[in-house]
N, C-alpha and C. Protein backbone atom coordinates (compact mmCIF):
# COMPACT_ATOMS: atom_id res chain seq x y z
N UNK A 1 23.28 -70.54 63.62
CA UNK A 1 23.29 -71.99 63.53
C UNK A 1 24.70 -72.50 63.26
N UNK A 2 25.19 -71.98 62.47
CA UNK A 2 26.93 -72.42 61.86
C UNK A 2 27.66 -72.49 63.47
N UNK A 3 27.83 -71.41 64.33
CA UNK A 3 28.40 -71.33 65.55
C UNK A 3 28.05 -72.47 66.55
N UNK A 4 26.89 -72.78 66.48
CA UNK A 4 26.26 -74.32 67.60
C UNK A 4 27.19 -75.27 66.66
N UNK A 5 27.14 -75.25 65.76
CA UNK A 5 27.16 -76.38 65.02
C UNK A 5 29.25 -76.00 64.98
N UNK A 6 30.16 -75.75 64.75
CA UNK A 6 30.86 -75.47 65.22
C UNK A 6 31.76 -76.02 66.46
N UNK A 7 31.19 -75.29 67.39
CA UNK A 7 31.23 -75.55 68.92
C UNK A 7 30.26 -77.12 68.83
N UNK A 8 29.73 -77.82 68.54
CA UNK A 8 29.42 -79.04 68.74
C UNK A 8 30.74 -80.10 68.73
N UNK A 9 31.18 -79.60 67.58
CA UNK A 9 32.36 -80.31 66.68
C UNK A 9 33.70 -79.87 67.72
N UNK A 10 33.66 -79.02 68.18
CA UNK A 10 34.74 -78.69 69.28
C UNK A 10 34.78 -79.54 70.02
N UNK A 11 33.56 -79.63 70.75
CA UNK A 11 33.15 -80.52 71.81
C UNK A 11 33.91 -82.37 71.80
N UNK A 12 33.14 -82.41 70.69
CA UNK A 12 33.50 -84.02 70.21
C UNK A 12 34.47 -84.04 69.72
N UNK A 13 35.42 -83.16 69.58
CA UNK A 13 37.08 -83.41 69.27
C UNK A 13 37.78 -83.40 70.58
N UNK A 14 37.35 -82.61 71.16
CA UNK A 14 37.96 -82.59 72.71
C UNK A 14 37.59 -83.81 73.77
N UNK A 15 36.28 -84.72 73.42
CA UNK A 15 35.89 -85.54 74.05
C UNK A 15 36.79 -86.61 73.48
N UNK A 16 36.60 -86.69 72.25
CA UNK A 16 37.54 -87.79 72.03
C UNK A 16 39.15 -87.98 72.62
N UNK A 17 39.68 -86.83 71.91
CA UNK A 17 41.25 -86.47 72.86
C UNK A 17 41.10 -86.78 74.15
N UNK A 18 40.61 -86.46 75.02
CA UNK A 18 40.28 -86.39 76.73
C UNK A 18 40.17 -87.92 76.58
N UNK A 19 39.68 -88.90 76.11
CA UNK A 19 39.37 -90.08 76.07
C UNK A 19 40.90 -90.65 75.67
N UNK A 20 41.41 -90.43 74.26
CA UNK A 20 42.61 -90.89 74.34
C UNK A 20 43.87 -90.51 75.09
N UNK A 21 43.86 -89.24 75.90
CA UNK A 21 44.65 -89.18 77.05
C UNK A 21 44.59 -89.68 78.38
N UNK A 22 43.62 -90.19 78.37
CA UNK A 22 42.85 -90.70 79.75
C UNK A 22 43.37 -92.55 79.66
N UNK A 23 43.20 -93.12 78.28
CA UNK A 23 43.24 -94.56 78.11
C UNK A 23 44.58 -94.67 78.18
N UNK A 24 45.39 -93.67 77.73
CA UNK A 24 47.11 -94.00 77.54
C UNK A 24 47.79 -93.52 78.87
N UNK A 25 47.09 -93.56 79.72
CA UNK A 25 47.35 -92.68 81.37
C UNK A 25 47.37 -94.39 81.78
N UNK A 26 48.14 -94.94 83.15
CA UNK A 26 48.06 -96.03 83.76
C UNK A 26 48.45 -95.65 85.43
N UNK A 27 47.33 -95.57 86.18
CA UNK A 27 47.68 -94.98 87.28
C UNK A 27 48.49 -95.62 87.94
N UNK A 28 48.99 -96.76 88.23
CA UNK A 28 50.10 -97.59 88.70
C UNK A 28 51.64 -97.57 87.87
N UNK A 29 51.29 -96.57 87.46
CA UNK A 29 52.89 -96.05 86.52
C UNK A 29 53.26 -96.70 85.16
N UNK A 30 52.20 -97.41 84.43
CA UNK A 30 52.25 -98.32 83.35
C UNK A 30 51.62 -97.34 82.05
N UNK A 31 51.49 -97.90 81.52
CA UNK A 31 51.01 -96.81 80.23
C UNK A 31 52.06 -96.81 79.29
N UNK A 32 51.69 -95.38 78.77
CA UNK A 32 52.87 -95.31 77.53
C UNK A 32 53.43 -94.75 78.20
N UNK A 33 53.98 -93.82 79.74
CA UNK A 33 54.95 -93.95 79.95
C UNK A 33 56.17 -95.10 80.19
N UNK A 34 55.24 -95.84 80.75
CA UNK A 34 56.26 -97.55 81.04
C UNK A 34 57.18 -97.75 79.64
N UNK A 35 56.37 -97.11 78.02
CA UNK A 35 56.76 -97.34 77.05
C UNK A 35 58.36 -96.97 76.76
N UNK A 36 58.66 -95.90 77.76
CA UNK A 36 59.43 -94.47 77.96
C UNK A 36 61.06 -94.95 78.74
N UNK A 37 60.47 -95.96 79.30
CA UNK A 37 61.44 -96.19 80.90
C UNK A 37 62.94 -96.86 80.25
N UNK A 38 62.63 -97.75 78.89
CA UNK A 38 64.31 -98.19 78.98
C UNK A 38 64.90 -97.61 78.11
N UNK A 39 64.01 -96.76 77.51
CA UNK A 39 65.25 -95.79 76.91
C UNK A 39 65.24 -94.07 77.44
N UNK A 40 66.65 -93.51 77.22
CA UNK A 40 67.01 -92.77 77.25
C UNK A 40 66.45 -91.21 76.61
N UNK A 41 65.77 -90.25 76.81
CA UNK A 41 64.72 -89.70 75.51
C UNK A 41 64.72 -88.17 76.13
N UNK A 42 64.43 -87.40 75.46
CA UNK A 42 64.57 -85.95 76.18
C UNK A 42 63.04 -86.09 76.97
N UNK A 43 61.94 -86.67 76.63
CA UNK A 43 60.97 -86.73 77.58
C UNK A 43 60.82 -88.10 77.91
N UNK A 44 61.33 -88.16 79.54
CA UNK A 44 61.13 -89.68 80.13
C UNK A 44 60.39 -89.73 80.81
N UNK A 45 60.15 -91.22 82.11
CA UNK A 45 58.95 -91.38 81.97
C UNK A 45 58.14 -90.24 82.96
N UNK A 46 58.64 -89.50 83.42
CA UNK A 46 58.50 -88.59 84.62
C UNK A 46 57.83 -87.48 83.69
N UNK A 47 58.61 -87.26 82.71
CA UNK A 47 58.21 -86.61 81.87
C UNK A 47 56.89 -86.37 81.28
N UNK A 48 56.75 -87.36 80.75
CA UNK A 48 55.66 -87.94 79.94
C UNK A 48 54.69 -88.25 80.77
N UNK A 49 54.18 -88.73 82.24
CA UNK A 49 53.40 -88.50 82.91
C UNK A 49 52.87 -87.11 83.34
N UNK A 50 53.97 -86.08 83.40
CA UNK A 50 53.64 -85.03 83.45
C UNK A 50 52.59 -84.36 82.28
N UNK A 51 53.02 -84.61 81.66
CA UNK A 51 52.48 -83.92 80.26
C UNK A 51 51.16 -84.66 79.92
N UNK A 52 50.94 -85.96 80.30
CA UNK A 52 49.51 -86.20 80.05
C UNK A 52 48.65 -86.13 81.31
N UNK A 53 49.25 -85.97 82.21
CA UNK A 53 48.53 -85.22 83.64
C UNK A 53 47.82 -83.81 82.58
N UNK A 54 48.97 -82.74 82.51
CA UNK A 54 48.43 -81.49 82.20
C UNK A 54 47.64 -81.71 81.07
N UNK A 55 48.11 -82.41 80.44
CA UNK A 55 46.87 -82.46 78.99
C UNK A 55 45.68 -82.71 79.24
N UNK A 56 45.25 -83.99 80.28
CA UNK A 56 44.39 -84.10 81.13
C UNK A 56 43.51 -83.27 81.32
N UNK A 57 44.30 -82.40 82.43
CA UNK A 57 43.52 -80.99 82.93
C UNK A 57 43.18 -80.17 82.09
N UNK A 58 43.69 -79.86 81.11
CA UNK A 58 43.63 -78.96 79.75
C UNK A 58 42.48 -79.11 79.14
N UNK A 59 42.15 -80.36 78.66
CA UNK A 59 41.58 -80.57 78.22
C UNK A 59 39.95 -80.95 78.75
N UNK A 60 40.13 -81.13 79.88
CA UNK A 60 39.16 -81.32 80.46
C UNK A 60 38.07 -79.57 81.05
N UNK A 61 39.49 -78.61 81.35
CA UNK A 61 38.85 -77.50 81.41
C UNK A 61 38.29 -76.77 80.02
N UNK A 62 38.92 -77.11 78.84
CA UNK A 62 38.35 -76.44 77.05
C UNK A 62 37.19 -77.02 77.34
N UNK A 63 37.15 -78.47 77.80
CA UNK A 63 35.09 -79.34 77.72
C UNK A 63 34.13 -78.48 78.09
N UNK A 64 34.99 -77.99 79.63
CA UNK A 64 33.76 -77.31 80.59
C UNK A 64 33.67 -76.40 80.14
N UNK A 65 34.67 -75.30 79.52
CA UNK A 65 34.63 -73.87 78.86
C UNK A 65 33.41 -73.64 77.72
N UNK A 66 33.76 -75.29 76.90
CA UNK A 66 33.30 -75.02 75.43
C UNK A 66 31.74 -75.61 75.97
N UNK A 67 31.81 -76.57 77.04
CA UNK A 67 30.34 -76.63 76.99
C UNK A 67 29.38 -75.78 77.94
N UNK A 68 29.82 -75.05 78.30
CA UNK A 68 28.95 -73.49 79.05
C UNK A 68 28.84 -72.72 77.92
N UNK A 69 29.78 -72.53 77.07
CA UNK A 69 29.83 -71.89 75.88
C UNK A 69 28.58 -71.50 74.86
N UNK A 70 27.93 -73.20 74.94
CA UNK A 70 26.41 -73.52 74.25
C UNK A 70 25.37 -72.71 74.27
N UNK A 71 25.51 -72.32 75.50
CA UNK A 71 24.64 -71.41 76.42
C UNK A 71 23.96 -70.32 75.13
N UNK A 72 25.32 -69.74 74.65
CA UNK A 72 25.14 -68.17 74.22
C UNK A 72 24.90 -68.72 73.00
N UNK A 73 25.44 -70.36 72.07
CA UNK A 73 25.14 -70.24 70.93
C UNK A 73 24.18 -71.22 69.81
N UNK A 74 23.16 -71.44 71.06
CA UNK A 74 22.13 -72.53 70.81
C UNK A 74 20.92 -71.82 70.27
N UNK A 75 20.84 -72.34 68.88
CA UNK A 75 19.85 -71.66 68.15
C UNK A 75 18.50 -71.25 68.96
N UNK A 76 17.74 -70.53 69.11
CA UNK A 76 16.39 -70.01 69.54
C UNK A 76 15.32 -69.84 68.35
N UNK A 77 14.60 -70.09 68.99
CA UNK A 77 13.05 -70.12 67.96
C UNK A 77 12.56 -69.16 67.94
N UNK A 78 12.69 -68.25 67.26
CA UNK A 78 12.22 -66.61 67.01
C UNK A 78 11.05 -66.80 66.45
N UNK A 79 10.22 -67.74 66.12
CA UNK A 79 9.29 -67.60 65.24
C UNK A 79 8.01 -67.87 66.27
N UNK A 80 8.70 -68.60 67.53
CA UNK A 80 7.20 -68.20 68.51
C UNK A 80 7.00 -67.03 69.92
N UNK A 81 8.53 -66.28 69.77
CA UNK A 81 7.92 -65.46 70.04
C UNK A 81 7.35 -64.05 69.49
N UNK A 82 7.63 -64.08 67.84
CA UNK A 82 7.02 -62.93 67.20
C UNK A 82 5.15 -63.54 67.10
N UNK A 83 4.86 -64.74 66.91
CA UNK A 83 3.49 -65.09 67.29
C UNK A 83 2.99 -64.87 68.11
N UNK A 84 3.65 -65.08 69.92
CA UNK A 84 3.32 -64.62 71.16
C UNK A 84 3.11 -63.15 70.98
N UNK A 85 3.44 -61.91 70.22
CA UNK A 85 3.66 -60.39 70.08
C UNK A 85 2.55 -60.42 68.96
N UNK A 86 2.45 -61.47 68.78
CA UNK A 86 1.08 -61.16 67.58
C UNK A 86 0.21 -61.42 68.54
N UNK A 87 0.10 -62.35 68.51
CA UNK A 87 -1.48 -62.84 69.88
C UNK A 87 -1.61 -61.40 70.56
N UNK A 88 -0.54 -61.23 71.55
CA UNK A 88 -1.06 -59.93 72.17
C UNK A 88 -1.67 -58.51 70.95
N UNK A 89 -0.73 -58.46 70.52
CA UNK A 89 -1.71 -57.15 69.37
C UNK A 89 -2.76 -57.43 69.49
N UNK A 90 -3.19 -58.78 68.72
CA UNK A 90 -4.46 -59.36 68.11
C UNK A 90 -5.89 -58.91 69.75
N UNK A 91 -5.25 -59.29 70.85
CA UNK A 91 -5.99 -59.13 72.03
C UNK A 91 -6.03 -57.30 72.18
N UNK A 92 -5.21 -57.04 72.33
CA UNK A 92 -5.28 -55.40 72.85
C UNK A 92 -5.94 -54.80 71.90
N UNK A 93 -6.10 -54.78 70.61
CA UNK A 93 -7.11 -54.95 69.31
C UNK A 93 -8.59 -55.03 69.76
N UNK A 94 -8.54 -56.18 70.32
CA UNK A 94 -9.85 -56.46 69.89
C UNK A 94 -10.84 -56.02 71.28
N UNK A 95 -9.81 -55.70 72.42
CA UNK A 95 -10.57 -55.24 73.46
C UNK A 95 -11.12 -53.75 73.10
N UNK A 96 -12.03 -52.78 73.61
CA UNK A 96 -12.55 -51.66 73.66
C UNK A 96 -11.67 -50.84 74.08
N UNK A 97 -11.20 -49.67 73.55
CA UNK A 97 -10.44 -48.26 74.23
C UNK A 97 -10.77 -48.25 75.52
N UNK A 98 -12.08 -47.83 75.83
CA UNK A 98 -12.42 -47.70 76.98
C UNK A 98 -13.06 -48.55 77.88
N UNK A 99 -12.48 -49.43 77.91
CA UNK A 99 -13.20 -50.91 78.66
C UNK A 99 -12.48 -50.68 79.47
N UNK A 100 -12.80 -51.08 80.92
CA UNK A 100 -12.10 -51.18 82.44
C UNK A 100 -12.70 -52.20 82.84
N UNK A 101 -11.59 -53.00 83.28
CA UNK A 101 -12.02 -54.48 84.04
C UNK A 101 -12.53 -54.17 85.00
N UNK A 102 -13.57 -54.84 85.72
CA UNK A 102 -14.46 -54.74 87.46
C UNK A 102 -13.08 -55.19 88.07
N UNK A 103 -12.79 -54.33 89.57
CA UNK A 103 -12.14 -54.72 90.32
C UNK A 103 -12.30 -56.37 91.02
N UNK A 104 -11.14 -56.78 90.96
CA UNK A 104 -11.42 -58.36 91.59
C UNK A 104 -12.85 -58.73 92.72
N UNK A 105 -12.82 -57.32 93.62
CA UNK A 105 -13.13 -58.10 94.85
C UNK A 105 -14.73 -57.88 94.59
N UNK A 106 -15.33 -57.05 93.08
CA UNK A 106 -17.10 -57.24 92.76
C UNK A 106 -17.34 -58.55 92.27
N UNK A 107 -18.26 -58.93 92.50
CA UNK A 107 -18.35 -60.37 92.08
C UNK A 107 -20.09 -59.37 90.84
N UNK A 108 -19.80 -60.84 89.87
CA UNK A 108 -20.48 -60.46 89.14
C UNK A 108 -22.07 -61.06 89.38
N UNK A 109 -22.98 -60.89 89.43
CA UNK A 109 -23.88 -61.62 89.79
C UNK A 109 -24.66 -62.88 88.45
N UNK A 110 -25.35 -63.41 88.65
CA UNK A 110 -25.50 -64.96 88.08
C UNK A 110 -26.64 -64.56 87.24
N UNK A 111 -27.04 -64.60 86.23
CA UNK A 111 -28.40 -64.64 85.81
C UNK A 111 -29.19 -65.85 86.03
N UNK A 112 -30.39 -66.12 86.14
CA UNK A 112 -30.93 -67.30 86.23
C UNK A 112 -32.04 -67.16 85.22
């Protein structure tokens, strides 16, 4: 349970990020790079589009990673199928050692 729960919290940190890299992106070249353009900066605006492009992608592939991930760590209910393994006992039990089912194709006849 700790591991779902975990990886949930992954999820929704990465959704959020992906969200705030996505809102500060301006596909017509505006954004917080535009923020970038009149000054001089070791990352300009060429720069800085770059880097939230890849963050972008980055982040968008950890989503898909972490949410296939679920797969392996989504709690299961063990408690119905040790009942399902009871039922059967309980049946193979209660049938006869030597009981043999009639083949399908005898039909049983009707009392009246």
């Amino acid at each position: 349970m700790g591991a779902y729960i975990f990886v949930s919290v992954l999820i929704l940190i990465v959704c959020v990020l992906l969200g705030l890299v996505v809102l500060v992106q301006n596909s017509k070249g505006g954004g917080l790079s535009s923020t970038f353009a009149g000054q001089n900066q070791y990352m300009g605006v060429r720069k800085t589009a770059d880097f939230l492009e890849k963050a972008t992608w980055t982040l968008a592939i950890v989503l898909l990673v972490l949410s296939l991930s679920t797969i392996f760590v989504i709690p299961r209910n063990v408690t119905e199928s040790r009942q399902d393994s009871e039922l059967q006992k309980m049946i193979q039990e209660s049938e006869p050692a030597n009981y043999q089912a009639p083949p399908p194709s005898e039909q049983i006849p009707e009392t009246e």
